[in-house]
N, C-alpha and C. Protein backbone atom coordinates (compact mmCIF):
# COMPACT_ATOMS: atom_id res chain seq x y z
N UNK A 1 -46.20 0.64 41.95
CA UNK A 1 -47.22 -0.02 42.75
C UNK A 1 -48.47 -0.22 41.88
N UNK A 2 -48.75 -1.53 42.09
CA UNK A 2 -50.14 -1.83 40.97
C UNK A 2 -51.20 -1.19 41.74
N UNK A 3 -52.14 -0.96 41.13
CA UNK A 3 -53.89 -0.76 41.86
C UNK A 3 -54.05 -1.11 42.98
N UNK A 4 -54.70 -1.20 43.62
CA UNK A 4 -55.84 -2.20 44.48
C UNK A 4 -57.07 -2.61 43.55
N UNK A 5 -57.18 -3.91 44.07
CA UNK A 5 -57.96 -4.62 43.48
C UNK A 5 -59.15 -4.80 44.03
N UNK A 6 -60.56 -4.08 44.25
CA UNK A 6 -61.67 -4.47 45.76
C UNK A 6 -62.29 -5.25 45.18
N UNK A 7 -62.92 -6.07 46.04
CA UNK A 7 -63.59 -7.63 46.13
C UNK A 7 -65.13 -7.06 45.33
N UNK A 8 -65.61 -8.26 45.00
CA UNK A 8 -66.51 -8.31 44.15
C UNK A 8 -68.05 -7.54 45.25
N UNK A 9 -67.50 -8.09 46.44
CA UNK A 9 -68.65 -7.61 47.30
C UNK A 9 -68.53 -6.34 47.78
N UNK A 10 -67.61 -5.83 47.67
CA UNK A 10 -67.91 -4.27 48.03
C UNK A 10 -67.93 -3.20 46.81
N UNK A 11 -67.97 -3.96 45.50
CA UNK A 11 -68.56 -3.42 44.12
C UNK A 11 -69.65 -3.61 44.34
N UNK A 12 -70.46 -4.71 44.83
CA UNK A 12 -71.85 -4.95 44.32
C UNK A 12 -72.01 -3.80 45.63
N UNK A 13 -71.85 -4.09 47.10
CA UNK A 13 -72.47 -3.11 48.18
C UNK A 13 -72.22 -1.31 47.53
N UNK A 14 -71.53 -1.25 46.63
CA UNK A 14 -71.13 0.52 45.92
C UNK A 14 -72.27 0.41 45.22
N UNK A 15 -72.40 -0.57 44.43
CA UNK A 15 -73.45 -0.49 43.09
C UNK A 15 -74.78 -0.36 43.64
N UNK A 16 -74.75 -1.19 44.52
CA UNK A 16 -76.60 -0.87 44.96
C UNK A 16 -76.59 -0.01 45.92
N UNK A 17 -75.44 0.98 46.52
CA UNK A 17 -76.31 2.22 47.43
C UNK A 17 -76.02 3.23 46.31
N UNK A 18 -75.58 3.33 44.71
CA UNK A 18 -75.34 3.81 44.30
C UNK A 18 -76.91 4.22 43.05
N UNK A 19 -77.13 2.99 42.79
CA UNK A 19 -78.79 2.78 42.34
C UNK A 19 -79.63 2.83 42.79
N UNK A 20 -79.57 2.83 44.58
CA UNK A 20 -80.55 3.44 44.89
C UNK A 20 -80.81 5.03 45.36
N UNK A 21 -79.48 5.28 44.87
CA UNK A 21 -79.48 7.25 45.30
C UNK A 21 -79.26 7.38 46.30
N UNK A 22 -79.02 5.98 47.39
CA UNK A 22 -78.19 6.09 49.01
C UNK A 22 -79.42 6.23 49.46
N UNK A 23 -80.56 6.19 49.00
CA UNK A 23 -81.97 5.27 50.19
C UNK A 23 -81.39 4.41 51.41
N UNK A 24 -81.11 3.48 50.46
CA UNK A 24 -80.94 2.18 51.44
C UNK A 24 -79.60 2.30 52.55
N UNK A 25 -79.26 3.58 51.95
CA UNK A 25 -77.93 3.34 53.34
C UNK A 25 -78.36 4.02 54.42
N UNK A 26 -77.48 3.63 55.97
CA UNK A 26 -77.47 4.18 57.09
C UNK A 26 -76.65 5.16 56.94
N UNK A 27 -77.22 5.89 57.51
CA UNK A 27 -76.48 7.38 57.75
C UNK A 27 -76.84 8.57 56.54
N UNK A 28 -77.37 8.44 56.09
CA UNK A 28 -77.77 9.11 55.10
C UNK A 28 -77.83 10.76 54.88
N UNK A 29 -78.44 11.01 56.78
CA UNK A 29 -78.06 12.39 56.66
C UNK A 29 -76.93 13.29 57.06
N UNK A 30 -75.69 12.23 56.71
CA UNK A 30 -74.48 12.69 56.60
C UNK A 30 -74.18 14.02 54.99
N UNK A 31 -73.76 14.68 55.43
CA UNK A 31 -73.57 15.52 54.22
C UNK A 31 -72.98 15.10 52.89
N UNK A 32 -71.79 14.04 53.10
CA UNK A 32 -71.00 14.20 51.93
C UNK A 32 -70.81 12.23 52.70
N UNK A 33 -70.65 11.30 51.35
CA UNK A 33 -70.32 9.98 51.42
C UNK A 33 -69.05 9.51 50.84
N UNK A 34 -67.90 8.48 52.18
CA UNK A 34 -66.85 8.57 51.86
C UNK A 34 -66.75 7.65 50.40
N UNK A 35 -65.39 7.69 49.85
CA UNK A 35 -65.36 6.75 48.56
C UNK A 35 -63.86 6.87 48.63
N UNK A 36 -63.48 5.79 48.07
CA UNK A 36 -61.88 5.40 48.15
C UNK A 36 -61.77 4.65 46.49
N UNK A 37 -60.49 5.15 46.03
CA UNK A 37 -60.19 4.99 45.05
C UNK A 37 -59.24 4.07 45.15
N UNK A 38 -58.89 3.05 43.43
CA UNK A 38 -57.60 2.01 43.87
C UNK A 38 -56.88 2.69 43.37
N UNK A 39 -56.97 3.54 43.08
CA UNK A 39 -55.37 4.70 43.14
C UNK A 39 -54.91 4.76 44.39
N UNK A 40 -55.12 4.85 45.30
CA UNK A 40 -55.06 5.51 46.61
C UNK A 40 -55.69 6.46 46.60
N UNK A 41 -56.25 7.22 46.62
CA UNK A 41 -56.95 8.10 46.78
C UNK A 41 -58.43 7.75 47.63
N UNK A 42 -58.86 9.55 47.88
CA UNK A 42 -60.05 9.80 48.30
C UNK A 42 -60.80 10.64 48.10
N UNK A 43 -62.37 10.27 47.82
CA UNK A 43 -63.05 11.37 47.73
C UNK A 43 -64.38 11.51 48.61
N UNK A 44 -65.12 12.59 48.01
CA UNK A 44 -66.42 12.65 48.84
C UNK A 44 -67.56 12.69 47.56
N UNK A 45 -68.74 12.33 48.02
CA UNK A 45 -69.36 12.84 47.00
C UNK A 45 -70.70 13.39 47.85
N UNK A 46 -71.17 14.58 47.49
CA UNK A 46 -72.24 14.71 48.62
C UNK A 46 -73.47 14.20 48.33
N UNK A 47 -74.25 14.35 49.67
CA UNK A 47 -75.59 13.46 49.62
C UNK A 47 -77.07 13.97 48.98
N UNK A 48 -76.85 15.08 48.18
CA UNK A 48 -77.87 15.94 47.79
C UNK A 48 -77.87 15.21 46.29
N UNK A 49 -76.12 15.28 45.64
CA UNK A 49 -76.07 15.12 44.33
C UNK A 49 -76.78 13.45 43.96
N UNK A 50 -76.01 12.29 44.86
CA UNK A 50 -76.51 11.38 45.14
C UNK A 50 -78.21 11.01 44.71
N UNK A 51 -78.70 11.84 45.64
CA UNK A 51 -80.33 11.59 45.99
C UNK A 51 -80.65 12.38 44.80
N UNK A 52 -80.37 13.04 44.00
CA UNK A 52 -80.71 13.76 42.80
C UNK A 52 -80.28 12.49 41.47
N UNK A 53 -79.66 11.60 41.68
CA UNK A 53 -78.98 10.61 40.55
C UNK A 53 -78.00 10.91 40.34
N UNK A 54 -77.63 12.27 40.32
CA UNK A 54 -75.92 12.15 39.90
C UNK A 54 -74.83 11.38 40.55
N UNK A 55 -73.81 11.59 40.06
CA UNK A 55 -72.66 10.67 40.55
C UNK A 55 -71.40 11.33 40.77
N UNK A 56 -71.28 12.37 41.70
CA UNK A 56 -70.03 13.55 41.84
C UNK A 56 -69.22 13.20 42.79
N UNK A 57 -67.87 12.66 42.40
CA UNK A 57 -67.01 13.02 43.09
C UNK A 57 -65.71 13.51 43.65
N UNK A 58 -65.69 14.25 44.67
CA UNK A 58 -64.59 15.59 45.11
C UNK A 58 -63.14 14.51 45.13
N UNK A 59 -62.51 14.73 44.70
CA UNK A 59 -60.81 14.01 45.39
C UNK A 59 -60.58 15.19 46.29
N UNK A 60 -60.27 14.43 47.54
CA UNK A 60 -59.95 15.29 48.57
C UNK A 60 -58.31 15.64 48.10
N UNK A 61 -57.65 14.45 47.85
CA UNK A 61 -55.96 15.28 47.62
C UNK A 61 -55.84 16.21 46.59
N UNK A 62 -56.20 16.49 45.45
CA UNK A 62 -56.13 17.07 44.62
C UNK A 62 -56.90 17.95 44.33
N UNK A 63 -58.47 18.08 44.98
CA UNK A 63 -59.15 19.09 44.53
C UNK A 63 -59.64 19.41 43.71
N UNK A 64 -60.66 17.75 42.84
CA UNK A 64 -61.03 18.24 41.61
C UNK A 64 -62.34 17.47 41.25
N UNK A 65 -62.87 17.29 40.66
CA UNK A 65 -64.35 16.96 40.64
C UNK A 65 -64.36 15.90 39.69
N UNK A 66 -64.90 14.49 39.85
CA UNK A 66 -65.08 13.91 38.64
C UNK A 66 -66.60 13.36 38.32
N UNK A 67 -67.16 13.48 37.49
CA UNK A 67 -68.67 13.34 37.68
C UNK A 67 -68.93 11.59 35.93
N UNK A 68 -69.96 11.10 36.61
CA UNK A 68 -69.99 9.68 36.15
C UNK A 68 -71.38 9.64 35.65
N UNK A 69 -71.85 8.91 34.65
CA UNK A 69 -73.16 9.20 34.10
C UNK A 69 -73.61 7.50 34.80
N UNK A 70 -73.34 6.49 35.44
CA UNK A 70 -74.04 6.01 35.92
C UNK A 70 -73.10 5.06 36.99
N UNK A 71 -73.78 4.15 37.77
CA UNK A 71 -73.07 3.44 39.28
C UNK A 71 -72.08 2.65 38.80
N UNK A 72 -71.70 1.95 37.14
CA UNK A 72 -70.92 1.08 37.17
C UNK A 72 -70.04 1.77 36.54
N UNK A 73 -69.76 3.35 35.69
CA UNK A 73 -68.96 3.55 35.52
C UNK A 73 -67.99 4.41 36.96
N UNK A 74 -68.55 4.64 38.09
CA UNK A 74 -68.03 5.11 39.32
C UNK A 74 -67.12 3.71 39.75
N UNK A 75 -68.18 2.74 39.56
CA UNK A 75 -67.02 1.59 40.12
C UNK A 75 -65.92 1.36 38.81
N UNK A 76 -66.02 1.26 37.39
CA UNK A 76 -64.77 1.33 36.71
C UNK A 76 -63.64 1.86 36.81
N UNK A 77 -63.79 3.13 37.13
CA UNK A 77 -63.33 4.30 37.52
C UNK A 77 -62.13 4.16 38.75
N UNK A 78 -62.70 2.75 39.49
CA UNK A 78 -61.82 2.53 40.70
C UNK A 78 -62.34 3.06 42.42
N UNK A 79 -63.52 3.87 42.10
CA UNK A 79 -64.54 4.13 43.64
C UNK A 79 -65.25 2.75 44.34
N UNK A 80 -65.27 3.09 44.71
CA UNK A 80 -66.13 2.51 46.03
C UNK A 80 -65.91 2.86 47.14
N UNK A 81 -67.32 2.71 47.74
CA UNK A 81 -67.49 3.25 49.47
C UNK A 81 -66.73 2.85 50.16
N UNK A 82 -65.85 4.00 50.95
CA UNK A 82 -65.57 3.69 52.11
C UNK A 82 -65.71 3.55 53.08
């Protein structure tokens, strides 16, 4: 099974709640923000690390942490918000 491939617009909507440290999003004082991988996969990344600049995130199936030094290598990577 190839990737998933996500549309250009829900890279750019990852990239800018991602540059802005999740300011601009609703819901914000949710603990942890979903993210979906084109692996299939899923993760979380919480909303502290976020608002601090970092870029952490949990894979829920596997249980392991992957951390990103900025918003476009999270989207390389295959994340974006779910």
């Amino acid at each position: 099974m190839s990737p998933i491939q996500w549309s250009d617009t829900l890279k750019d909507q990852t990239r800018q709640a991602l540059e802005s440290h999740g300011r601009d999003m609703p819901g914000l004082a949710w603990e942890y923000i979903n993210f979906k991988n084109a692996d299939g996969g899923y993760g979380l990344m919480p909303t502290d690390e976020l608002l601090m600049g970092r870029f952490v995130i949990s894979r829920r199936e596997i249980d392991t942490v992957e951390s990103f030094d900025t918003p476009e290598a999270v989207i390389e990577a295959g994340w974006v918000l779910d």
